[in-house]
N, C-alpha and C. Protein backbone atom coordinates (compact mmCIF):
# COMPACT_ATOMS: atom_id res chain seq x y z
N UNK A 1 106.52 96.38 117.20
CA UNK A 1 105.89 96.66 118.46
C UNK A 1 106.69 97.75 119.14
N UNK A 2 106.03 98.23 120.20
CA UNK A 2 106.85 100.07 120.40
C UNK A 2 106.19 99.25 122.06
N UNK A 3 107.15 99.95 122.87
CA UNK A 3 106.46 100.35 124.29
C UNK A 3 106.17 101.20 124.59
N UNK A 4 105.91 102.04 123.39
CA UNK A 4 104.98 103.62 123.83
C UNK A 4 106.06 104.84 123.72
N UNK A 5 107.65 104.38 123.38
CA UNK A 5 108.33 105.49 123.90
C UNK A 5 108.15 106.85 122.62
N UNK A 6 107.81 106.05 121.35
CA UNK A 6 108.29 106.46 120.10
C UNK A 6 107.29 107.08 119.47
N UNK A 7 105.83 106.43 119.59
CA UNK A 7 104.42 107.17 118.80
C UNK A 7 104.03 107.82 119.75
N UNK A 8 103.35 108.93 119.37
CA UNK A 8 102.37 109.91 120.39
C UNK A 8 101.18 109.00 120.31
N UNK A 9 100.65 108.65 121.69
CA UNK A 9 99.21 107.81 121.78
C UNK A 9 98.04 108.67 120.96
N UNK A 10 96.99 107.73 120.45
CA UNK A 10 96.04 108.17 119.61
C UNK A 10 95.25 108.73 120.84
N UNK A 11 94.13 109.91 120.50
CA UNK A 11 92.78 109.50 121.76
C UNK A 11 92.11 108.40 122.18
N UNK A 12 92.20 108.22 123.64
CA UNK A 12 91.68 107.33 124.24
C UNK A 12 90.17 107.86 123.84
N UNK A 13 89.38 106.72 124.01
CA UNK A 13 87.94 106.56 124.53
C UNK A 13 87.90 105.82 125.28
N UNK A 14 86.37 105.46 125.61
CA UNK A 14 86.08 104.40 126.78
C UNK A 14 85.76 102.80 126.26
N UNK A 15 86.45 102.30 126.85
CA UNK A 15 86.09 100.27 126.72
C UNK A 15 85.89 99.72 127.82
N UNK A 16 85.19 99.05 127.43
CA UNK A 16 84.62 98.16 128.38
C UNK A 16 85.90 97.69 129.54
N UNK A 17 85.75 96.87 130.63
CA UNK A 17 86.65 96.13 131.28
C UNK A 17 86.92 94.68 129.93
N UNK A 18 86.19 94.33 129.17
CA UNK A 18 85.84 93.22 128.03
C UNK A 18 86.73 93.60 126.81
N UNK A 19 86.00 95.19 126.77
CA UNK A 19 86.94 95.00 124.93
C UNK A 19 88.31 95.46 125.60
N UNK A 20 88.56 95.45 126.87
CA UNK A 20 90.50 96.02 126.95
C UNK A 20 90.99 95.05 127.15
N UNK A 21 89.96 93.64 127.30
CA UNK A 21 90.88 91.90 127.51
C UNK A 21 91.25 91.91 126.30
N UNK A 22 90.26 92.02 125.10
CA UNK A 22 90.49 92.29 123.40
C UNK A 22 91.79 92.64 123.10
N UNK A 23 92.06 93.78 123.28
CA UNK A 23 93.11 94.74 123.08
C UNK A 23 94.21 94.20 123.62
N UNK A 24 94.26 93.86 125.02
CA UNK A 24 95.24 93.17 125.72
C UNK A 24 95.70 91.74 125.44
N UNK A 25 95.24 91.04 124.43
CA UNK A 25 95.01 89.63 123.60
C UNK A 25 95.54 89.96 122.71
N UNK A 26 95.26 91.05 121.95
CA UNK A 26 95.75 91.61 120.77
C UNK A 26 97.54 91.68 120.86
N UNK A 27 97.65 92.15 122.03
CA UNK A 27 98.58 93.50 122.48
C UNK A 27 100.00 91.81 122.52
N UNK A 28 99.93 90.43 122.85
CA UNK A 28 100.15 89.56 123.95
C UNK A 28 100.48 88.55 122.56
N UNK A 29 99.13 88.81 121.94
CA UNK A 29 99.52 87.97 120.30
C UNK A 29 100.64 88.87 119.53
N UNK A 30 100.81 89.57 119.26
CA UNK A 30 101.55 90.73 118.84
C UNK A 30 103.50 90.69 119.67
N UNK A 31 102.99 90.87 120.71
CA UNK A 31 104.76 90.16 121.05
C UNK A 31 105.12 89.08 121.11
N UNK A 32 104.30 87.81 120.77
CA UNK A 32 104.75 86.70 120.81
C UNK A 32 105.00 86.47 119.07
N UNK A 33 104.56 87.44 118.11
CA UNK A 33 104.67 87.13 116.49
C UNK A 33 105.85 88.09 115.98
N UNK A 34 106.45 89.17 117.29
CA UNK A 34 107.31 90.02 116.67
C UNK A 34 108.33 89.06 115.37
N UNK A 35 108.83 88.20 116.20
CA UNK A 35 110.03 87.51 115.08
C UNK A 35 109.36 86.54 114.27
N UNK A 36 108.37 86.32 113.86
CA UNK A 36 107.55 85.40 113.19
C UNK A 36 107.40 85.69 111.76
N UNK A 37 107.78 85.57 110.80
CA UNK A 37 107.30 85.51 109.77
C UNK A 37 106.64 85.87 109.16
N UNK A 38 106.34 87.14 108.18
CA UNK A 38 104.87 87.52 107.83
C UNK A 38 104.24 86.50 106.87
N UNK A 39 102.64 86.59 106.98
CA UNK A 39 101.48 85.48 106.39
C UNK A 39 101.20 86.13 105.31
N UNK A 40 101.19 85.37 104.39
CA UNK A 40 100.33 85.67 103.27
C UNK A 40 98.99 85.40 103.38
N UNK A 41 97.89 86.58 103.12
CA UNK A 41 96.30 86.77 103.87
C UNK A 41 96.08 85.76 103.31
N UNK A 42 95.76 85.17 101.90
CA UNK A 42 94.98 84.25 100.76
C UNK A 42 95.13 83.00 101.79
N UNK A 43 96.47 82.87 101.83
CA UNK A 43 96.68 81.11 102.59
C UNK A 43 96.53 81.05 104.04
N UNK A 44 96.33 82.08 104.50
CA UNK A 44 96.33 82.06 106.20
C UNK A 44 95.09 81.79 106.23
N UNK A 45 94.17 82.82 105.28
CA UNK A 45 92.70 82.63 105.44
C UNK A 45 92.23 81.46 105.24
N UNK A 46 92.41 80.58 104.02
CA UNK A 46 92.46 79.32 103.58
C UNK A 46 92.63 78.47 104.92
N UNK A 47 93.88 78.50 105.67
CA UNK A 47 93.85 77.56 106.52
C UNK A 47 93.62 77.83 107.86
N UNK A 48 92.95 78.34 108.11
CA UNK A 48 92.01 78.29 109.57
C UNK A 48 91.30 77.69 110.38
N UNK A 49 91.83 77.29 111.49
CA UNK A 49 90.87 76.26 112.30
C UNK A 49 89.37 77.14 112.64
N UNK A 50 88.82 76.45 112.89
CA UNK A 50 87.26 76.75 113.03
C UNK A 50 86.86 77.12 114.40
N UNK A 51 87.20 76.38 115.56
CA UNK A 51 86.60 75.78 116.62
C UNK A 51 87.67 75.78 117.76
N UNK A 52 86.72 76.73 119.14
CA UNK A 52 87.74 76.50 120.39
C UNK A 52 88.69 77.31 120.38
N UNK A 53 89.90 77.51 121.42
CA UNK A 53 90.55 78.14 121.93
C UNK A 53 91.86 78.11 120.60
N UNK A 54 91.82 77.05 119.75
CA UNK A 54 92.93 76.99 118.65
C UNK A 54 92.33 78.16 117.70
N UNK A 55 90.97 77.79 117.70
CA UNK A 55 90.54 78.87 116.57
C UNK A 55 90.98 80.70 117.17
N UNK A 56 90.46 80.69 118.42
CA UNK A 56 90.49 82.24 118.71
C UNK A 56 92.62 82.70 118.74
N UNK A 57 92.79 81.83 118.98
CA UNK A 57 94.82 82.43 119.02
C UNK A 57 94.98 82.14 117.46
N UNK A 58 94.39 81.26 116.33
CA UNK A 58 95.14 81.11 115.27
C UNK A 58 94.60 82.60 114.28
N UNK A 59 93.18 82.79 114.94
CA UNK A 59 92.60 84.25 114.06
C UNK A 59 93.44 85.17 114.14
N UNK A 60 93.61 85.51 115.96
CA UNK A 60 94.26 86.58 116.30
C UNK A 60 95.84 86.60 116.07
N UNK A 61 96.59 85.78 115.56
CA UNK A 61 97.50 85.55 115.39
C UNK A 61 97.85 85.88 113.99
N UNK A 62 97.22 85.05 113.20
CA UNK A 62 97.13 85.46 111.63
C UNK A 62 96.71 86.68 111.26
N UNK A 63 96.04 87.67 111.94
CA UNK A 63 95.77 88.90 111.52
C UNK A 63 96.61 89.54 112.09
N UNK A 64 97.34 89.53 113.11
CA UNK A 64 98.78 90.16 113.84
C UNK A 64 100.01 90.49 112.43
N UNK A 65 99.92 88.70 112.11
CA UNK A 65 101.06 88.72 111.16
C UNK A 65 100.28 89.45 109.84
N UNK A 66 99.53 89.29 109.28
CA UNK A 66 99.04 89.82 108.40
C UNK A 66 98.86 91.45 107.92
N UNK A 67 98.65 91.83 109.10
CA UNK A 67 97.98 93.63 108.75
C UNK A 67 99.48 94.68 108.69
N UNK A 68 100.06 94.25 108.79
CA UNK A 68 101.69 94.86 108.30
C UNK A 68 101.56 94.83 106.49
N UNK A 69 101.51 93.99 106.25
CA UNK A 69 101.27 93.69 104.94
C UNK A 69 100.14 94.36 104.06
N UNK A 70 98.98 94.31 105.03
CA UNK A 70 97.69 95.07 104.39
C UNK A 70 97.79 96.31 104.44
N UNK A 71 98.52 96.80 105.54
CA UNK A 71 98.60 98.35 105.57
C UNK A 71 99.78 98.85 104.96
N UNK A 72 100.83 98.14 104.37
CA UNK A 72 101.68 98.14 103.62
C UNK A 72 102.63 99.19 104.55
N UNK A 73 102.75 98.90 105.71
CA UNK A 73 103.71 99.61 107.23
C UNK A 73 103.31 98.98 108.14
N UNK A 74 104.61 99.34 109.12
CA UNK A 74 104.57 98.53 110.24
C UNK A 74 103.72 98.91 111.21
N UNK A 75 103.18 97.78 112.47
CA UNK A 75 102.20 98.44 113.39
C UNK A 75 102.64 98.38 114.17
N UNK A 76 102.49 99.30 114.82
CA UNK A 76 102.61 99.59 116.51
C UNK A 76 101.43 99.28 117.81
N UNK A 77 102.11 98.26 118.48
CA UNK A 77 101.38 97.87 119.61
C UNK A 77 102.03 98.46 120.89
N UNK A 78 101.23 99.16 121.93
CA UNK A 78 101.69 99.11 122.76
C UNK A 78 101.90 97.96 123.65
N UNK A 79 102.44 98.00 124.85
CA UNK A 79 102.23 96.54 125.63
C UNK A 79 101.23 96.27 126.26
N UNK A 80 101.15 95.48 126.84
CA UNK A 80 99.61 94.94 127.21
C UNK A 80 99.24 95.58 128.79
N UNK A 81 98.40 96.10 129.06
CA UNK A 81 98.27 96.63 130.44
C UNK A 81 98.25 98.97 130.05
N UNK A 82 99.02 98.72 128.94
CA UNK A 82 99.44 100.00 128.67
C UNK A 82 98.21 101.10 128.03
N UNK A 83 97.17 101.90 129.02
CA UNK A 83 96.31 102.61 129.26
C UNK A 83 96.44 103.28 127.64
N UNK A 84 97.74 103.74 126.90
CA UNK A 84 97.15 104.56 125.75
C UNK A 84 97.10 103.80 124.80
N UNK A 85 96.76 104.05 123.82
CA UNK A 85 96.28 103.20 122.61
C UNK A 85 97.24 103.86 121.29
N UNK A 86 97.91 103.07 120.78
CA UNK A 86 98.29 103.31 119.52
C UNK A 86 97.39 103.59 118.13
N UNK A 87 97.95 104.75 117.69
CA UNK A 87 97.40 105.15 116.35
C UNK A 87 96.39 103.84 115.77
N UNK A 88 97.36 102.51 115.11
CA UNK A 88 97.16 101.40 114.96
C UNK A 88 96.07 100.79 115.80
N UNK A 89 96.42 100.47 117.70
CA UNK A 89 95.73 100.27 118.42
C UNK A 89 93.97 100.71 118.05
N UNK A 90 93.95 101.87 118.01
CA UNK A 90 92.87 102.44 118.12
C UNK A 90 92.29 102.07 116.88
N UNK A 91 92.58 102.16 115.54
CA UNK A 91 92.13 102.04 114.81
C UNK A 91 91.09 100.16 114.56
N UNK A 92 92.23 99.34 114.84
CA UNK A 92 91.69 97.90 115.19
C UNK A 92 90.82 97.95 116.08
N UNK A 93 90.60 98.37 117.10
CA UNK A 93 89.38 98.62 118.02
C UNK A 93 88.13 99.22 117.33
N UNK A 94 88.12 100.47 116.87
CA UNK A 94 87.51 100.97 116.20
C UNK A 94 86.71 100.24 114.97
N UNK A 95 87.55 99.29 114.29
CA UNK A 95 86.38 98.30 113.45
C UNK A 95 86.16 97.63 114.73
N UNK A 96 86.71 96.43 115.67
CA UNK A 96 85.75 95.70 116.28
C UNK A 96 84.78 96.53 116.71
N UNK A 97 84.48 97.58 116.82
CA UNK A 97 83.46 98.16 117.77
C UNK A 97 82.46 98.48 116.45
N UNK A 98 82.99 98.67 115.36
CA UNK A 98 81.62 98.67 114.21
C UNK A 98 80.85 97.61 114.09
N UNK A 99 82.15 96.14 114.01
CA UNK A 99 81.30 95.10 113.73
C UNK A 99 80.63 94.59 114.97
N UNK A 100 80.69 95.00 116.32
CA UNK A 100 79.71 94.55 117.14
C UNK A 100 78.66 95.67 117.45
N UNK A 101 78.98 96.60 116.87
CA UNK A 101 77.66 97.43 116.57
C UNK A 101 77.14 97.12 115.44
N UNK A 102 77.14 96.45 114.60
CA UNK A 102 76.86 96.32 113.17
C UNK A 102 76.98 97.74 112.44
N UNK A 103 77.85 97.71 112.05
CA UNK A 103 77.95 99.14 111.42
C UNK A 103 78.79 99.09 110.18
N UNK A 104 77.97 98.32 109.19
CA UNK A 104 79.17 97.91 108.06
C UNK A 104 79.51 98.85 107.38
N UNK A 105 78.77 100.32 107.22
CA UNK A 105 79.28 101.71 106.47
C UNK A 105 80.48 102.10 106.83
N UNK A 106 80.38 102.18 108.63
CA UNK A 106 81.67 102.25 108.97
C UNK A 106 83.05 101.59 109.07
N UNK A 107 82.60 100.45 109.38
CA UNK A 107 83.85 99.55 108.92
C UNK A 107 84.43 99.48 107.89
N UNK A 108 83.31 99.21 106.51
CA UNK A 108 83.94 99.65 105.28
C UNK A 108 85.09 100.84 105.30
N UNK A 109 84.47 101.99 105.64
CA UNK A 109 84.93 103.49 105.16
C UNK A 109 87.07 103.25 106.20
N UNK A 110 86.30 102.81 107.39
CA UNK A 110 87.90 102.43 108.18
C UNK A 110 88.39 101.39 107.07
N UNK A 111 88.22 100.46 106.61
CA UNK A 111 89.17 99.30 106.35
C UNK A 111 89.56 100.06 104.82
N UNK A 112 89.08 101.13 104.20
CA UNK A 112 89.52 101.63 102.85
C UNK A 112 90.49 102.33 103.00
N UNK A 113 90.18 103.09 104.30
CA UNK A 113 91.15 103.96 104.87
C UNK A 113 92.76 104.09 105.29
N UNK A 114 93.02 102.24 105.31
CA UNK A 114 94.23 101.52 105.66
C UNK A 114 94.49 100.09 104.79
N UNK A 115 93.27 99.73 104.28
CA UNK A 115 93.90 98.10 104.28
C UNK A 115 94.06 98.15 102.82
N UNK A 116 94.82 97.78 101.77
CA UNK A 116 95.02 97.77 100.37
C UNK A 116 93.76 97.23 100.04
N UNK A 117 93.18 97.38 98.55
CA UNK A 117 92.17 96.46 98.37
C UNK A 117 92.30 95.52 98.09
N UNK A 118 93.19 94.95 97.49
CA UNK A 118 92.83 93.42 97.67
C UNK A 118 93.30 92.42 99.26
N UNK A 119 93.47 93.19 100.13
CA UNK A 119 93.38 92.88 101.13
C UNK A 119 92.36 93.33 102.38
N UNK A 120 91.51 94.22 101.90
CA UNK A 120 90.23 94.11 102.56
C UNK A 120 89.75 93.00 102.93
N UNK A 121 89.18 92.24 102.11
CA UNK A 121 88.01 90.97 102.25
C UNK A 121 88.76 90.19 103.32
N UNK A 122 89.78 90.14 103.83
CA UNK A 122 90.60 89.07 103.98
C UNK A 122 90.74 89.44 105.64
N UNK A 123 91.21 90.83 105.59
CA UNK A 123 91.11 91.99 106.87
C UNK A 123 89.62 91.33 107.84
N UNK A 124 88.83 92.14 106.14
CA UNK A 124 87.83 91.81 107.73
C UNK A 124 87.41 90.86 108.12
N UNK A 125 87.35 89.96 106.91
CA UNK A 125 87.24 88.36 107.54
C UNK A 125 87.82 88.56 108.80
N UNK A 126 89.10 87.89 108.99
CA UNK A 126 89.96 88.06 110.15
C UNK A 126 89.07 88.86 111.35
N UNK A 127 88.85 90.01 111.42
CA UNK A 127 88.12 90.97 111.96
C UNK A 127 86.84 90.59 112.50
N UNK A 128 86.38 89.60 111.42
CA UNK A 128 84.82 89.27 112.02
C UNK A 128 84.91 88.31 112.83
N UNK A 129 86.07 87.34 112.15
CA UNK A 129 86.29 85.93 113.37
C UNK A 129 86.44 86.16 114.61
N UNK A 130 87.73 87.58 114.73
CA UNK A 130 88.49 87.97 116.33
C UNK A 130 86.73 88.45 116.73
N UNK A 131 86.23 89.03 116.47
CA UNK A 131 84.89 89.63 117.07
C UNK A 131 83.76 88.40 117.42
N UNK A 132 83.67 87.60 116.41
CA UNK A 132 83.24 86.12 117.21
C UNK A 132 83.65 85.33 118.41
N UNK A 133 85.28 85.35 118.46
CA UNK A 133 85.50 84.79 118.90
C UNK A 133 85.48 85.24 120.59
N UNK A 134 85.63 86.60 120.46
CA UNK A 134 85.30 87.29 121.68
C UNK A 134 84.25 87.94 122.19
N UNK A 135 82.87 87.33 121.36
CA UNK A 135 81.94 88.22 121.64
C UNK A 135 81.10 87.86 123.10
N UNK A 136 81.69 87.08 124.09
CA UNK A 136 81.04 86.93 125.29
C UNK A 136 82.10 87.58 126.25
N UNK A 137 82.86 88.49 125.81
CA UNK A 137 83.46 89.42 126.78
C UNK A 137 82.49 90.49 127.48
């Protein structure tokens, strides 16, 4: 995690007041997993609660720890409240905003772009849950 001093911010676009709670959830799961352990995708995915407020922190949590691994480098979050968006940042936004546009060409073409393949399926799983789980933002 960076507080912005070290990456040049990606381009901003516009989000909602909704998808920057997203981001800011993201941003909040992310410093609370800095010293945590990285997940192996297969078994994280495997064990996932389903349902409720356990389900939406254990998704967003497990894909925190996880996408270091898929992208085979470390990610950079800015902190939460923090207007620019990381390289990283942006990019995770950028699929949620395919999959709530339905836009699986694009999501595909992003998740080839970064996530190893045999850690795709697993990515966007993860990806589709966090987008469930927040889709009444």
């Amino acid at each position: 995690m960076d507080s912005g001093g070290f990456e040049r911010p990606a381009p901003t676009f516009q989000m909602t007041t909704g998808q920057r709670a997203v981001l800011n959830n993201l941003r909040l799961a992310a410093m609370g997993c800095r010293v945590a352990a990285r997940t192996d995708l297969f078994e994280a995915c495997a064990l996932l609660t389903l349902d409720g407020e356990d389900a939406k922190r254990t998704f967003v949590e497990t894909f925190i720890k996880c996408l270091p691994t898929a992208t085979q480098k470390q990610i950079t979050w800015f902190a939460p409240g923090a207007t620019e968006l990381s390289f990283d940042e942006s990019w995770v936004m950028r699929c949620l905003f395919c999959i709530w546009d339905g836009n699986a060409s694009n999501l595909s073409f992003l998740l080839k772009s970064r996530i190893t393949a045999a850690d795709r399926r697993y990515i966007g799983f993860l990806l589709g849950r966090i987008s469930e789980q927040f889709s009444k933002i």
